[in-house]
C-alpha atoms as a PDB file:
ATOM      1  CA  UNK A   1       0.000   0.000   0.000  1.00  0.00           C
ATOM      2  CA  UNK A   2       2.914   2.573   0.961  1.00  0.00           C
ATOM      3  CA  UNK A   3       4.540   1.408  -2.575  1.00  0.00           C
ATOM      4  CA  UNK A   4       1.450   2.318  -4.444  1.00  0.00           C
ATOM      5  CA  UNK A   5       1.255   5.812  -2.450  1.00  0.00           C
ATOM      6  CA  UNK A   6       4.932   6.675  -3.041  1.00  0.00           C
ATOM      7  CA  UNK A   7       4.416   5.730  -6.739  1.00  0.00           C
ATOM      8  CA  UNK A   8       1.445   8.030  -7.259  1.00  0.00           C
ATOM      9  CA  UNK A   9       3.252  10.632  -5.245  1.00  0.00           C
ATOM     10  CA  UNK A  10       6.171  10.351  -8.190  1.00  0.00           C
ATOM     11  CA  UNK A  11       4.205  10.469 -11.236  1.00  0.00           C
ATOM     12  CA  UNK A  12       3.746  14.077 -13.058  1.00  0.00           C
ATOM     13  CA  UNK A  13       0.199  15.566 -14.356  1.00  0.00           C
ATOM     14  CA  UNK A  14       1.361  14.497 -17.604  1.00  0.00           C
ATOM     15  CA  UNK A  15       1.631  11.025 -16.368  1.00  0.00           C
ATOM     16  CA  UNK A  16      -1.847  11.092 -14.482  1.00  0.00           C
ATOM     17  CA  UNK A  17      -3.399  12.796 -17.170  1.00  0.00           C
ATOM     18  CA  UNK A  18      -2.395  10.342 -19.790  1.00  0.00           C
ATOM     19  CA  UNK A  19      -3.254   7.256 -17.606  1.00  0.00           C
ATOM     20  CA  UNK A  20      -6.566   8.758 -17.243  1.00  0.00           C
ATOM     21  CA  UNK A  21      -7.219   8.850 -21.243  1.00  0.00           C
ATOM     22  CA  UNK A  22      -5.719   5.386 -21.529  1.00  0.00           C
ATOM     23  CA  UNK A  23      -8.304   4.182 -19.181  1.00  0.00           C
ATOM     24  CA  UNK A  24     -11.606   6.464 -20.316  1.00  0.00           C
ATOM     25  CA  UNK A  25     -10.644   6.735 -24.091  1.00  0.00           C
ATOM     26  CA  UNK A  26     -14.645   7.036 -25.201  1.00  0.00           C
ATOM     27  CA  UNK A  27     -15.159   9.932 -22.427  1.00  0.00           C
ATOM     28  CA  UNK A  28     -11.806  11.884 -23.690  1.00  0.00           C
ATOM     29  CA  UNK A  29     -13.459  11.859 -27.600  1.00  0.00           C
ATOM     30  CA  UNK A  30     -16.635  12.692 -25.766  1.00  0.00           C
ATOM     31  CA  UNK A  31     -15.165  15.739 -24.325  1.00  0.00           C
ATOM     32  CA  UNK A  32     -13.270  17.009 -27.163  1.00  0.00           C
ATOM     33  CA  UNK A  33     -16.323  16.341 -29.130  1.00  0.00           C
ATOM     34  CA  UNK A  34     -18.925  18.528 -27.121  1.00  0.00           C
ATOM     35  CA  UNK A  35     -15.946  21.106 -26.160  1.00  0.00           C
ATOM     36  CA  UNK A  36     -14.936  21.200 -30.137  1.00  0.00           C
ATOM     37  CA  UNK A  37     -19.149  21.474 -31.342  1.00  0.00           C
ATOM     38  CA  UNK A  38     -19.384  24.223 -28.165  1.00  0.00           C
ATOM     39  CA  UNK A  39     -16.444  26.482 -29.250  1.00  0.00           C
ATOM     40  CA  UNK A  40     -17.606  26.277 -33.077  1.00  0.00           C
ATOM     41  CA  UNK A  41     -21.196  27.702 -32.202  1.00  0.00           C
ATOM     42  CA  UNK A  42     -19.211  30.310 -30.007  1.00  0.00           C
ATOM     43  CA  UNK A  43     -17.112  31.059 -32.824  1.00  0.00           C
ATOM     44  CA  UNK A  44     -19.712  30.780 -35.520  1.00  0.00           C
ATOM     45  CA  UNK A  45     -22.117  32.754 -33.508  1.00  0.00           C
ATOM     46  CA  UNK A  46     -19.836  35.911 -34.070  1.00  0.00           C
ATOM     47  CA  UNK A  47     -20.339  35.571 -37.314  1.00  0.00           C
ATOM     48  CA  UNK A  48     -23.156  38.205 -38.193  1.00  0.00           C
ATOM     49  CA  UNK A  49     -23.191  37.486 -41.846  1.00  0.00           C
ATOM     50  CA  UNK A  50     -23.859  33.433 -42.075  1.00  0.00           C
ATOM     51  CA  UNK A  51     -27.812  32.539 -41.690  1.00  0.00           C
ATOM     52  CA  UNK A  52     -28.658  29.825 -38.674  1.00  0.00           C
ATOM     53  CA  UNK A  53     -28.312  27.005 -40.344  1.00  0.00           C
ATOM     54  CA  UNK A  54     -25.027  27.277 -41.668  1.00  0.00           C
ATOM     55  CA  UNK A  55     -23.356  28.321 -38.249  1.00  0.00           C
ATOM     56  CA  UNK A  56     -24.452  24.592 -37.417  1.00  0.00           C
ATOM     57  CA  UNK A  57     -23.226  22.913 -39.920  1.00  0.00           C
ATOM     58  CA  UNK A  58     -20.147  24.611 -39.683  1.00  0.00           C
ATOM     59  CA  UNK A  59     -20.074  23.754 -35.852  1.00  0.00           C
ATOM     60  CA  UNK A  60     -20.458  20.113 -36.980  1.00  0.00           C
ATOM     61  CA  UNK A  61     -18.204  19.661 -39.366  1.00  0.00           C
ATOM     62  CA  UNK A  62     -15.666  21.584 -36.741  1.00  0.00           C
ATOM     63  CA  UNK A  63     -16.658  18.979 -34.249  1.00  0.00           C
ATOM     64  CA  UNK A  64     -15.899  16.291 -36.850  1.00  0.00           C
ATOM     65  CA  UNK A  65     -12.410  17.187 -37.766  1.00  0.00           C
ATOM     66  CA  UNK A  66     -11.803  17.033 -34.100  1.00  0.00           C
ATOM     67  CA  UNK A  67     -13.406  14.024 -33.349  1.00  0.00           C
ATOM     68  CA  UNK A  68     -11.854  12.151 -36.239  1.00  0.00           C
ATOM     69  CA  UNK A  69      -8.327  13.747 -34.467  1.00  0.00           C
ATOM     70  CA  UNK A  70      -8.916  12.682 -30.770  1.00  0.00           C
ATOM     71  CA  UNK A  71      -9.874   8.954 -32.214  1.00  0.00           C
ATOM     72  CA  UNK A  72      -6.870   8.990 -34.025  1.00  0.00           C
ATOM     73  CA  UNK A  73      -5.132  10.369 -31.171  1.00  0.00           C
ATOM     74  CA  UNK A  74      -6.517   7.366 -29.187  1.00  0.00           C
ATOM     75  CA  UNK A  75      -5.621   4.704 -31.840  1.00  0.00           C
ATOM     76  CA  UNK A  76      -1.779   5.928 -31.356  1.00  0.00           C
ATOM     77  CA  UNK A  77      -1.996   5.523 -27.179  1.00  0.00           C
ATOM     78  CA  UNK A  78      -3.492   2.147 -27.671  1.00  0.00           C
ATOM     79  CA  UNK A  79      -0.778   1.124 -30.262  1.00  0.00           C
ATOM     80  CA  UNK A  80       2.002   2.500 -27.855  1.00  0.00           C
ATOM     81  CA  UNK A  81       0.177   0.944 -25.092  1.00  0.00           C
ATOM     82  CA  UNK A  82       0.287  -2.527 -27.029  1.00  0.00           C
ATOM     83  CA  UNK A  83       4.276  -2.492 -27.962  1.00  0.00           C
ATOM     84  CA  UNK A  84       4.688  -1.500 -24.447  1.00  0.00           C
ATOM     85  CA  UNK A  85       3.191  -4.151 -23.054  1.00  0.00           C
ATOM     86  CA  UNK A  86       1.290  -1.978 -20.423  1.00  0.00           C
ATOM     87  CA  UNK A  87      -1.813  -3.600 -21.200  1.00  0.00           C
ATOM     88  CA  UNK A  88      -1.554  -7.260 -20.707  1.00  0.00           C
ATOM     89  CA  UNK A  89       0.353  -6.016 -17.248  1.00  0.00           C
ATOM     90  CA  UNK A  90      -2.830  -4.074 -16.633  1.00  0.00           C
ATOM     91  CA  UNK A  91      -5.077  -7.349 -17.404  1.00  0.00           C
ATOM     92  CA  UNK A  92      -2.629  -9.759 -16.303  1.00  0.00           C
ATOM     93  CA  UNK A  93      -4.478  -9.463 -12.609  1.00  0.00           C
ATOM     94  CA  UNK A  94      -7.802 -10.649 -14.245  1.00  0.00           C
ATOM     95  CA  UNK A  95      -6.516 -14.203 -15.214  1.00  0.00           C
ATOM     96  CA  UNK A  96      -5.596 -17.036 -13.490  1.00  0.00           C
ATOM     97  CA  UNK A  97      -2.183 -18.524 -13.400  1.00  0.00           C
ATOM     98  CA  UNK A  98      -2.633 -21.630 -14.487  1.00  0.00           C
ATOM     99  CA  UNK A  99      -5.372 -20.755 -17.513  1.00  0.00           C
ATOM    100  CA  UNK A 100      -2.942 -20.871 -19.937  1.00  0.00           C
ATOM    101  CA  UNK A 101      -0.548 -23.408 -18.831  1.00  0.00           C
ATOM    102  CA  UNK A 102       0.478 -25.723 -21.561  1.00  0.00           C
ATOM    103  CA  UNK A 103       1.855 -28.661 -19.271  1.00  0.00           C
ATOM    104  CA  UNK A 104       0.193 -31.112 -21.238  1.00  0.00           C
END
């Protein structure tokens, strides 16, 4: 327990903040998604000369781009995450030691 503490303790933002997407990737696209549409109505919305309907479409195909960017953001933590090797240490716990054993 007081390895785990000092451990946290050590890590940086960037660490905690990156171990955080890792674990909640479909929140993180979430976010940037309703952030990304939010800011594009803001922006659009400044815009006295477009009509209504073309701030939103604006504001979605804003929201798009960025999505399309945070899940390709996401694909390139899950492939460094795979050559790694941090996930199967993070699901190793789950299994059972002798599951796999090929003793036969």
């Amino acid at each position: 327990m007081q390895q785990k503490m000092a451990e946290s303790a050590t890590k940086t933002t960037v660490e905690s903040i990156r171990e955080w997407v890792v674990e909640h990737k479909l929140r993180t696209v979430g976010g940037l998604w309703l952030s990304g549409i939010a800011g594009s109505i803001a922006y659009n919305w400044s815009q006295p000369a477009m009509k209504t309907s073309v701030k939103i479409i604006h504001a979605r195909l804003h929201a798009q781009a960025l999505t399309l960017a945070a899940l390709a953001g996401a694909a390139v933590v899950e492939y460094y995450d795979h050559k790694a090797g941090a996930k199967t240490d993070r699901h190793a716990k789950f299994l059972p030691m002798d599951a796999y054993s090929h003793k036969d």
